[in-house]
PDB file of N, CA and C in Angstrom:
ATOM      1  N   UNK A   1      12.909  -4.936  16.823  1.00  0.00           N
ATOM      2  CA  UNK A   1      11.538  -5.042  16.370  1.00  0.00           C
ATOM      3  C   UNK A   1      11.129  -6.511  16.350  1.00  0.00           C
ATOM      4  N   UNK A   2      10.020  -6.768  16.745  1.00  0.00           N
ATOM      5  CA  UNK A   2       9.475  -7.743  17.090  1.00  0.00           C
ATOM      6  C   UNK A   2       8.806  -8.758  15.351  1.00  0.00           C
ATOM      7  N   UNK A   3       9.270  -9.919  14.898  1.00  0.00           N
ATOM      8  CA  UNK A   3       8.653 -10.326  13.858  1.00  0.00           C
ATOM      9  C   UNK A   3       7.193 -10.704  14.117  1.00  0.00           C
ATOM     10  N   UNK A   4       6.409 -10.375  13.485  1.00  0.00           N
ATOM     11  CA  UNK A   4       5.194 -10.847  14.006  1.00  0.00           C
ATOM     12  C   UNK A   4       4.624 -11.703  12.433  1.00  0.00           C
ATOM     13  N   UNK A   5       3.921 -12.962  13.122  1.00  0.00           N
ATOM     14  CA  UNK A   5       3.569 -14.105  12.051  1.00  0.00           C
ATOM     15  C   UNK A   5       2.092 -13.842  11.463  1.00  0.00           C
ATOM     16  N   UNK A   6       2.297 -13.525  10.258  1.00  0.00           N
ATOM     17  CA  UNK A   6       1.335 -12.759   9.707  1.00  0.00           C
ATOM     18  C   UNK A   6       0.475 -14.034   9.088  1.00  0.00           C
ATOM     19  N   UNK A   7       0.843 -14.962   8.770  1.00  0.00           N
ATOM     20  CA  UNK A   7       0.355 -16.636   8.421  1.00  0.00           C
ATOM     21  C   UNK A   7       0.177 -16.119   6.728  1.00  0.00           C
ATOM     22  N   UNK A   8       1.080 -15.215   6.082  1.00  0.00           N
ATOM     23  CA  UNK A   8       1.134 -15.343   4.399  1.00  0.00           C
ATOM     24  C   UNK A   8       0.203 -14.926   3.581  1.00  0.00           C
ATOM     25  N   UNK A   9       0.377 -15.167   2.874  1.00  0.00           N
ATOM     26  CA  UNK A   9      -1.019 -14.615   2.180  1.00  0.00           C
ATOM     27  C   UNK A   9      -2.159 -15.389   2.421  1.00  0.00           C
ATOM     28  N   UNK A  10      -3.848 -14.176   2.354  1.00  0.00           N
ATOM     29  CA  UNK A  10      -4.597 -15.119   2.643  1.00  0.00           C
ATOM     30  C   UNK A  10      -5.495 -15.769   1.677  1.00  0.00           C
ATOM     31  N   UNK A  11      -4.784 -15.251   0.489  1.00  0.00           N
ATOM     32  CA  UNK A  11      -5.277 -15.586  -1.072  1.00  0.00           C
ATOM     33  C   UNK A  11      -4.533 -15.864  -1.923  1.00  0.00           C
ATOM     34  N   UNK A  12      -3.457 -16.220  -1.876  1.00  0.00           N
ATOM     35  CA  UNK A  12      -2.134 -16.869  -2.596  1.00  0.00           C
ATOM     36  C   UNK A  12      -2.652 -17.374  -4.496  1.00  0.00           C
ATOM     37  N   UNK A  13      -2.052 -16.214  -5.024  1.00  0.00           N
ATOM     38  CA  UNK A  13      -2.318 -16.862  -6.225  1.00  0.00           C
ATOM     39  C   UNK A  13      -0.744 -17.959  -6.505  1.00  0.00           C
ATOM     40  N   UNK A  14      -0.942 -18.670  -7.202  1.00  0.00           N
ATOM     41  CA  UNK A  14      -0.300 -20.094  -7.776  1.00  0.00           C
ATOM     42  C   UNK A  14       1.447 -18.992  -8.598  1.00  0.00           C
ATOM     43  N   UNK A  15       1.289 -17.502  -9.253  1.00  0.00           N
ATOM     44  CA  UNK A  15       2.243 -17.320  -9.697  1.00  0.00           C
ATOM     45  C   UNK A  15       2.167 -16.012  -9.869  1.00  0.00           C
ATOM     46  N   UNK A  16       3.279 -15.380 -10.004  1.00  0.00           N
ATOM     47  CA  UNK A  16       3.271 -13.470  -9.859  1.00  0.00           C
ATOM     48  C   UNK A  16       2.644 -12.904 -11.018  1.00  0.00           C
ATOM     49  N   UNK A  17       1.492 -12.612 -11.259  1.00  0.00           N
ATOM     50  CA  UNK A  17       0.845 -11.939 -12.690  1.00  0.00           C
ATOM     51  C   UNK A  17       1.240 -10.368 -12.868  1.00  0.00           C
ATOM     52  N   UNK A  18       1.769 -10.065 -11.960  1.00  0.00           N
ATOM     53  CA  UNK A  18       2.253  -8.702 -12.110  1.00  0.00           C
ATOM     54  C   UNK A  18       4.109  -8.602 -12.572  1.00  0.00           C
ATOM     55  N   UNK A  19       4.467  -9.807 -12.479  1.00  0.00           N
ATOM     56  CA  UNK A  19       5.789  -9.731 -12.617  1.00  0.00           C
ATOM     57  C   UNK A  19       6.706  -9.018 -11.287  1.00  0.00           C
ATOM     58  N   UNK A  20       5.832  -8.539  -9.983  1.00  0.00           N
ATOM     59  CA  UNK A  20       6.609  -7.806  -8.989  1.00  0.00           C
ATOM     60  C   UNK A  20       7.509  -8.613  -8.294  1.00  0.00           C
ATOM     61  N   UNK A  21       7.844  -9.979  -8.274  1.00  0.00           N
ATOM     62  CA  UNK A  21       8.170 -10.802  -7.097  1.00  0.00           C
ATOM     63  C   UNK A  21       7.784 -10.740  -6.012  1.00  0.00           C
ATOM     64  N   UNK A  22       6.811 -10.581  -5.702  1.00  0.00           N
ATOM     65  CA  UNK A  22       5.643 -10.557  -4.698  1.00  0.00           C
ATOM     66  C   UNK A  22       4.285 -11.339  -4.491  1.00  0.00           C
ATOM     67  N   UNK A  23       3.913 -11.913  -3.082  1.00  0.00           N
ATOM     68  CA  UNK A  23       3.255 -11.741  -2.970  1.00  0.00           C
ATOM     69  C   UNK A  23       1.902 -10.995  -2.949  1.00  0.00           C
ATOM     70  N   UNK A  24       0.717 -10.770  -3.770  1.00  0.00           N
ATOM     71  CA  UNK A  24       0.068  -9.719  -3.695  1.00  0.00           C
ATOM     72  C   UNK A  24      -1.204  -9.807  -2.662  1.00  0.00           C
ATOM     73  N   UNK A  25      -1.716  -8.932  -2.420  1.00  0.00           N
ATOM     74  CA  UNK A  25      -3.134  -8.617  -1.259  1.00  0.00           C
ATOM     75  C   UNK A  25      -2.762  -8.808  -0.179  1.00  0.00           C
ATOM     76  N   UNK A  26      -3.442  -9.008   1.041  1.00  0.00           N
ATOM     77  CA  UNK A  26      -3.286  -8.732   2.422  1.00  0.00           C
ATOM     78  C   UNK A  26      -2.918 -10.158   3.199  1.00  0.00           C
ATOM     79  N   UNK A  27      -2.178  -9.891   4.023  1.00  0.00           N
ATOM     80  CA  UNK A  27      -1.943 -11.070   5.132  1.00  0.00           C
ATOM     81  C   UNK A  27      -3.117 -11.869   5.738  1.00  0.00           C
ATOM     82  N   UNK A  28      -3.032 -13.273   5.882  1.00  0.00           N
ATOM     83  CA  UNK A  28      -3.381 -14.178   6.659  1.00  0.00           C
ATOM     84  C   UNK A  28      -4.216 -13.225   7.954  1.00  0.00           C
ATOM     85  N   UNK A  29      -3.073 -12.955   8.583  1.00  0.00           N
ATOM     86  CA  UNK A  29      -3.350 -12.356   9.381  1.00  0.00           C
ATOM     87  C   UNK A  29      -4.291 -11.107   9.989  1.00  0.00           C
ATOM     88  N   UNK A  30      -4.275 -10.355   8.361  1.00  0.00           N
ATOM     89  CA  UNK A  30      -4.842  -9.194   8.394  1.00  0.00           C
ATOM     90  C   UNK A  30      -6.185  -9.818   8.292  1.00  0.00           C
ATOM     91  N   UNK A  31      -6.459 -10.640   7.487  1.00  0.00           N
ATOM     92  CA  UNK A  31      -7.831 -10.952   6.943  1.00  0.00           C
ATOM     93  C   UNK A  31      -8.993 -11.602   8.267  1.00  0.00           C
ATOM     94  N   UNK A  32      -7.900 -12.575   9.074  1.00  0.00           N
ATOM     95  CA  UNK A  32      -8.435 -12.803  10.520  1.00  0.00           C
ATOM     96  C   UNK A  32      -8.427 -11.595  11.539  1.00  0.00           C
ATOM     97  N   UNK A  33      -7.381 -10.490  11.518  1.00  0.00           N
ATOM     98  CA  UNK A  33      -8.389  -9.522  11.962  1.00  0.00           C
ATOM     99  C   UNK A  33      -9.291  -8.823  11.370  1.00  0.00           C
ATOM    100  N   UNK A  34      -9.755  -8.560  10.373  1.00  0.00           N
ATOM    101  CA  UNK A  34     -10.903  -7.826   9.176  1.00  0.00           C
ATOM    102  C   UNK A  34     -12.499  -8.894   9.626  1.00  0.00           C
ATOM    103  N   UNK A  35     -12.258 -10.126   9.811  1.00  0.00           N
ATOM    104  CA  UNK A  35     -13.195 -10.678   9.766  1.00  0.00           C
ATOM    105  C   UNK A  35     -14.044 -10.892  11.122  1.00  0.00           C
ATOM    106  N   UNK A  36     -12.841 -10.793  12.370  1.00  0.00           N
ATOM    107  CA  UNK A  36     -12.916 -10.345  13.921  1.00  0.00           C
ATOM    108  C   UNK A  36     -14.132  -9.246  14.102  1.00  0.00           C
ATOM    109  N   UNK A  37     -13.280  -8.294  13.505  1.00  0.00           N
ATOM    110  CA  UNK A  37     -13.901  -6.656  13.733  1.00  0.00           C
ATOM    111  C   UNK A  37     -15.268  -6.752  13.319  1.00  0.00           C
ATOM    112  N   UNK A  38     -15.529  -7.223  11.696  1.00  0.00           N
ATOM    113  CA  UNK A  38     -16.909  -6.947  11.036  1.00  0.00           C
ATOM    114  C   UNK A  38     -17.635  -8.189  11.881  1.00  0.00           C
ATOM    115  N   UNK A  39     -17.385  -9.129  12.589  1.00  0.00           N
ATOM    116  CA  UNK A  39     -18.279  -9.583  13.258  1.00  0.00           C
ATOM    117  C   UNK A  39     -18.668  -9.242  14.946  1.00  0.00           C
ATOM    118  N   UNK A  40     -17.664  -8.154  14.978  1.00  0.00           N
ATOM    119  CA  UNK A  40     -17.543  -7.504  16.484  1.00  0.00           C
ATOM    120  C   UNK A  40     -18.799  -6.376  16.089  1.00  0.00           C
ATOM    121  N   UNK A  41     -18.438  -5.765  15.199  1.00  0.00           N
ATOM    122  CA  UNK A  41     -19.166  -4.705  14.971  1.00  0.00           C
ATOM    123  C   UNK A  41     -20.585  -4.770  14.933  1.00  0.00           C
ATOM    124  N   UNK A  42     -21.146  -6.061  13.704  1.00  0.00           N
ATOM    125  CA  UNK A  42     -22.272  -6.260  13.863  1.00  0.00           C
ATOM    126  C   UNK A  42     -23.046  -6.590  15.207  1.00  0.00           C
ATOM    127  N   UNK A  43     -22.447  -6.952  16.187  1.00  0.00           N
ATOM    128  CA  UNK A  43     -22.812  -7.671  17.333  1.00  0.00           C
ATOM    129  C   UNK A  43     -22.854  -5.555  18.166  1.00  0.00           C
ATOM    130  N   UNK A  44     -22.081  -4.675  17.582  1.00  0.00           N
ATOM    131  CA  UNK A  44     -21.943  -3.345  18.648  1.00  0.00           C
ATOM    132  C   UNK A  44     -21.511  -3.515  19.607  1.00  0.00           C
ATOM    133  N   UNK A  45     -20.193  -4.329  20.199  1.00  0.00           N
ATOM    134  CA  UNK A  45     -19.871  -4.909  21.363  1.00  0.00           C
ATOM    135  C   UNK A  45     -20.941  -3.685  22.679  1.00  0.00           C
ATOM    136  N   UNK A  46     -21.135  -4.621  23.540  1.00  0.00           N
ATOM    137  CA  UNK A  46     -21.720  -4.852  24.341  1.00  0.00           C
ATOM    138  C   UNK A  46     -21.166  -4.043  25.598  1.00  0.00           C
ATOM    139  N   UNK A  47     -20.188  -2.628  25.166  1.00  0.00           N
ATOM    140  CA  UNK A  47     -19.710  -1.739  25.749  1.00  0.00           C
ATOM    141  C   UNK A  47     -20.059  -0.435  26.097  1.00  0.00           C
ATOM    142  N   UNK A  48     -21.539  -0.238  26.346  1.00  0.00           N
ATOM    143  CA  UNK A  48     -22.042   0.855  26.360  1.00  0.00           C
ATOM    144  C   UNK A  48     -21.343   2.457  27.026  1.00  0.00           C
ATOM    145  N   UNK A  49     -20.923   1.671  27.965  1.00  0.00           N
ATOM    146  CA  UNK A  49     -20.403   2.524  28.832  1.00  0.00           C
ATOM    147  C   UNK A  49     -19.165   3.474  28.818  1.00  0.00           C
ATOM    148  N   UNK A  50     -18.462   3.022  27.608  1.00  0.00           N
ATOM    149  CA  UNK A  50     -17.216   3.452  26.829  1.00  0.00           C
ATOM    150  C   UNK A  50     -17.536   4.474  25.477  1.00  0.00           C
ATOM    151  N   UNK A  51     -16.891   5.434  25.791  1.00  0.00           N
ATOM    152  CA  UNK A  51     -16.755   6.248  24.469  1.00  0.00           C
ATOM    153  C   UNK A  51     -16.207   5.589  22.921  1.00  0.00           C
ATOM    154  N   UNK A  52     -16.756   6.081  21.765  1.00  0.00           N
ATOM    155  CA  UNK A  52     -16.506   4.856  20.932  1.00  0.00           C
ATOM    156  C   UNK A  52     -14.802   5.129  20.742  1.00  0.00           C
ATOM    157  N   UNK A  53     -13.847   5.709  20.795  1.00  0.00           N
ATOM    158  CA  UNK A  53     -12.717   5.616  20.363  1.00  0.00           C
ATOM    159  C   UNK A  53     -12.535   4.600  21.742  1.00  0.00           C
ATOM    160  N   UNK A  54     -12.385   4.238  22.568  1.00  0.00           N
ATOM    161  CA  UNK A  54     -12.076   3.364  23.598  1.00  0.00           C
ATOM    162  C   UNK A  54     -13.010   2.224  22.970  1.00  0.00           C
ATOM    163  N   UNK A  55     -13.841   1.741  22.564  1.00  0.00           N
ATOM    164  CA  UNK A  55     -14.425   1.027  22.073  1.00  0.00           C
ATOM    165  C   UNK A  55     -13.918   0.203  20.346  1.00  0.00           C
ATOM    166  N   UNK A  56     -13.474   1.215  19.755  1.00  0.00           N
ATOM    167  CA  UNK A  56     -12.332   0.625  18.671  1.00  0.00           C
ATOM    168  C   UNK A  56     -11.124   0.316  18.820  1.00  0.00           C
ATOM    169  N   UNK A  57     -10.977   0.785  20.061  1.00  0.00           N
ATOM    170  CA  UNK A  57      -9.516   0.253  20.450  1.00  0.00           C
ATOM    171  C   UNK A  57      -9.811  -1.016  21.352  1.00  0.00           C
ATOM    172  N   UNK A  58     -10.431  -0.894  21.822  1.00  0.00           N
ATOM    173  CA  UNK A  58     -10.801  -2.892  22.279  1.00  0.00           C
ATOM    174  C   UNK A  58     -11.334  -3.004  21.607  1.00  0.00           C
ATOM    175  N   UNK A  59     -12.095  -3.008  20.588  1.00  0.00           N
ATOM    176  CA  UNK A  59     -12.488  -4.145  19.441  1.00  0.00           C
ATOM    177  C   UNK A  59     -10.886  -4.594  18.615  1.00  0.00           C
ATOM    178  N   UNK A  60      -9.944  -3.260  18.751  1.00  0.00           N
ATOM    179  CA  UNK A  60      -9.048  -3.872  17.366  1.00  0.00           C
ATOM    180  C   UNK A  60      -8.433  -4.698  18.397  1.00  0.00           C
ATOM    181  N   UNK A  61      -7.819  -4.441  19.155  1.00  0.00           N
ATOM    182  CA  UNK A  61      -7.167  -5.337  20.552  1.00  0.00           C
ATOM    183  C   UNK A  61      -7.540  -6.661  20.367  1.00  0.00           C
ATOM    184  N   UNK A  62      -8.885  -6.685  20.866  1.00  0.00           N
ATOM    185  CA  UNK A  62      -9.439  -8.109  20.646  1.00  0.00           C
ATOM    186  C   UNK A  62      -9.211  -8.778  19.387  1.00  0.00           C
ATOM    187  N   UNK A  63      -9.353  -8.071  18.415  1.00  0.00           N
ATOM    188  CA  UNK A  63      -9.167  -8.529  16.712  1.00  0.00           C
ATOM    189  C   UNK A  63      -8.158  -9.182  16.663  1.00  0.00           C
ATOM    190  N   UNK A  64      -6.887  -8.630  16.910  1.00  0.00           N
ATOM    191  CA  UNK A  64      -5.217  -9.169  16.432  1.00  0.00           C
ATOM    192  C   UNK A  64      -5.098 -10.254  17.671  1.00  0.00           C
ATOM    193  N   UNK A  65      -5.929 -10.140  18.686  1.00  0.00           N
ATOM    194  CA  UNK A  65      -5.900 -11.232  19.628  1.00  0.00           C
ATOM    195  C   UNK A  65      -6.248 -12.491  19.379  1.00  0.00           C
ATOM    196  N   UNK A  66      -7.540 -12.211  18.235  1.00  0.00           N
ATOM    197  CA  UNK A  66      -7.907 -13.680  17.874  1.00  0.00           C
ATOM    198  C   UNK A  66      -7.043 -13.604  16.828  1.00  0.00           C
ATOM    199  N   UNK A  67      -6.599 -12.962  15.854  1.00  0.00           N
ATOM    200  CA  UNK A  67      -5.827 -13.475  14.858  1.00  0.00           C
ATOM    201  C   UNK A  67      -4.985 -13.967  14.908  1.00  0.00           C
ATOM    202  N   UNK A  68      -3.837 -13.431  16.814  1.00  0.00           N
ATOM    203  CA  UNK A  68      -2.763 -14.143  16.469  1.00  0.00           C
ATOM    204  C   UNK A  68      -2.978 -15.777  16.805  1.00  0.00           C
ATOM    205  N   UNK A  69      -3.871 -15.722  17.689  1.00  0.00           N
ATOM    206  CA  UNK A  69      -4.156 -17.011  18.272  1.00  0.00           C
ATOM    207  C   UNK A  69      -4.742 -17.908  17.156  1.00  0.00           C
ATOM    208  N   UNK A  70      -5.338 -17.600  16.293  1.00  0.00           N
ATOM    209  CA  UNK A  70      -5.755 -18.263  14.734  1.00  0.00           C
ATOM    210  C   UNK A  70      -4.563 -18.830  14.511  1.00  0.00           C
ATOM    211  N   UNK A  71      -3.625 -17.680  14.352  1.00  0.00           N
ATOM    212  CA  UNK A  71      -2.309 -17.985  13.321  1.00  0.00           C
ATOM    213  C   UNK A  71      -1.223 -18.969  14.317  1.00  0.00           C
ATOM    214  N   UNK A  72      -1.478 -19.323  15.307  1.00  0.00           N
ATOM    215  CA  UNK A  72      -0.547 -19.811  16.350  1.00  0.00           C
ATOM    216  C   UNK A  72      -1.090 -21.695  16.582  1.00  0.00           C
ATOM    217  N   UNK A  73      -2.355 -21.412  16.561  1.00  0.00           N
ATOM    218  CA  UNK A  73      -2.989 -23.155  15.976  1.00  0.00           C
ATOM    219  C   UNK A  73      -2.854 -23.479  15.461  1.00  0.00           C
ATOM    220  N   UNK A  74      -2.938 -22.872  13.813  1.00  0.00           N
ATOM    221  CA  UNK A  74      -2.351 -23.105  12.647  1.00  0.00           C
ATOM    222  C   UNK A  74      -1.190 -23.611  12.486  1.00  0.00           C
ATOM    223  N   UNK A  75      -0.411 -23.051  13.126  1.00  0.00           N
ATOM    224  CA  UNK A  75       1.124 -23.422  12.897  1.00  0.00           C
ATOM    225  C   UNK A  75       1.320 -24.907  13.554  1.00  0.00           C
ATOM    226  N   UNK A  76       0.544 -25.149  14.717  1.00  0.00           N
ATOM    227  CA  UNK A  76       0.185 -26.372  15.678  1.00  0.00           C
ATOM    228  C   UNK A  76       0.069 -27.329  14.688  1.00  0.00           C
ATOM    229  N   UNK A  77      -0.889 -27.264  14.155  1.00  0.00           N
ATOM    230  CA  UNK A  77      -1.750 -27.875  13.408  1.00  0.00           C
ATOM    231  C   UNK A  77      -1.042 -28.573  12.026  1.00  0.00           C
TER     232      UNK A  77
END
């Protein structure tokens, strides 16, 4: 299985308030794709011609595409 770099949390609190030893809420990663999509969406990609399940599947495609590439500068950086 492939590790994939999720870039951590994307809201990092300072200390565990739950006592879980955890990190809590969603990945770096997840949040750069969440923010992909809702700006794909508003735009209705420009795919008329595609049924919408082929159409959420290249929007999410594209999504984790920019995310990983987010998370891969970052690390540059």
């Amino acid at each position: 299985m492939t590790n994939i770099n999720d870039g951590g949390p994307a809201f990092p609190m300072p200390t565990d308030p739950l006592g879980m030893g955890r990190e809590l809420g969603m990945s770096l990663r997840a949040w750069f794709v969440g923010m992909t999509l809702s700006g794909m969406v508003s735009r209705e990609l420009d795919q008329k011609n595609l049924k919408i399940e082929a159409r959420i599947r290249a929007a999410v495609e594209i999504a984790f595409g920019v995310a990983d590439a987010a998370l891969k500068k970052l690390k540059k950086d």
